[in-house]
Protein backbone atom coordinates (compact mmCIF):
# COMPACT_ATOMS: atom_id res chain seq x y z
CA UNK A 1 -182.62 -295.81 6.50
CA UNK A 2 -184.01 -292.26 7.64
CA UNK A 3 -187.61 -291.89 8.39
CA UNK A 4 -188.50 -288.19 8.93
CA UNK A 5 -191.36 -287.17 10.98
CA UNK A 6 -193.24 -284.49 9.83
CA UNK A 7 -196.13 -281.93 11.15
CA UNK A 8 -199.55 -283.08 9.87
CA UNK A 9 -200.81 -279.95 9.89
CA UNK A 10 -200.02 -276.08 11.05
CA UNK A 11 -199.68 -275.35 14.70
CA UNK A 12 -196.96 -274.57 17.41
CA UNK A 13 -194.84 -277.37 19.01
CA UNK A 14 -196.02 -277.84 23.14
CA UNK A 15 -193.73 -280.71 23.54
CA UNK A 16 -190.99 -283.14 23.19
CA UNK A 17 -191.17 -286.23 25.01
CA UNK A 18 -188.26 -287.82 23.45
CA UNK A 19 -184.70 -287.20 23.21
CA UNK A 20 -181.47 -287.61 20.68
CA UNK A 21 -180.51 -290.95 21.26
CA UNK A 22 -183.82 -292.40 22.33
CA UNK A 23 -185.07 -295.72 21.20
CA UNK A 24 -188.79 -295.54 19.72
CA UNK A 25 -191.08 -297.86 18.94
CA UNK A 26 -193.53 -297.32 15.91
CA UNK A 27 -197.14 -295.41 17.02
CA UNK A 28 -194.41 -294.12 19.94
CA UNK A 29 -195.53 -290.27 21.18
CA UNK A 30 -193.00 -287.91 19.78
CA UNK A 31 -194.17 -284.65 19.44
CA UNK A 32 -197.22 -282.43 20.81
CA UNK A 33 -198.41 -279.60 18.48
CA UNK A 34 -201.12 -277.11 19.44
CA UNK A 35 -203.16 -276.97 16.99
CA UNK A 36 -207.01 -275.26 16.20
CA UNK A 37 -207.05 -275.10 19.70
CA UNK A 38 -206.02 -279.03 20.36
CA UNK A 39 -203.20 -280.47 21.54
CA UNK A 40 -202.78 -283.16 18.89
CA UNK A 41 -199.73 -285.89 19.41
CA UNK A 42 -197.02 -286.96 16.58
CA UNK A 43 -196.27 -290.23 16.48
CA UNK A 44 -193.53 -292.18 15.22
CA UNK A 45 -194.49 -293.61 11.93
CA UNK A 46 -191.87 -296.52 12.89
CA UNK A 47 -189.60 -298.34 14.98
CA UNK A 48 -185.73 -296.67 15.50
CA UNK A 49 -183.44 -294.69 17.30
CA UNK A 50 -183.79 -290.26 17.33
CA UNK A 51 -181.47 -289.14 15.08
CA UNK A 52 -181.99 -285.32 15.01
CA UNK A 53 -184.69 -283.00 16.08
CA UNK A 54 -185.41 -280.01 14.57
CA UNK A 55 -187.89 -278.02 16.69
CA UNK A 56 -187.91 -276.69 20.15
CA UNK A 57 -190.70 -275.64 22.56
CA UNK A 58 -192.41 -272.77 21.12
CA UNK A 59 -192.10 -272.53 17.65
CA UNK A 60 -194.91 -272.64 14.79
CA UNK A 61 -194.29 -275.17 11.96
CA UNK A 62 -196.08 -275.29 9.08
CA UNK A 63 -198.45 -278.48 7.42
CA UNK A 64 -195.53 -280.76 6.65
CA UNK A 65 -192.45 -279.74 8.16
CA UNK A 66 -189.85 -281.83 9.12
CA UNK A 67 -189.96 -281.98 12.89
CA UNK A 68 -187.37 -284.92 13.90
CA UNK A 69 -185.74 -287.59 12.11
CA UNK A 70 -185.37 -291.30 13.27
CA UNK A 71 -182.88 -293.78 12.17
């Protein structure tokens, strides 16, 4: 089952600290998003294995925007 990851609120991505292939645990760091002048962290909302991401470095996303996708 797919669990999708998703921005919880608008902002630009600052990181990535995992990988395609990667094994995370849930509560795992996933994602860092600048946001309202914050660097706030994404989290996994479970335990699995990154299936996809769809963001890079750089780019704004808006409040609920898929961001990876763990299987």
């Amino acid at each position: 089952m797919s669990m999708e990851i998703t921005a919880p609120m608008p902002g630009k991505i600052a990181g990535i600290t995992v990988s395609v292939g990667n094994q995370v645990k849930e509560e795992d760091e996933v994602i860092i998003m600048d946001a309202m002048k914050m660097e706030i962290s994404v989290y996994a909302p479970g335990a699995g294995t990154v299936k996809e991401i769809k963001v890079k470095v750089g780019d704004s996303v808006n409040e609920g925007q898929v961001l990876a996708i763990l299987e």
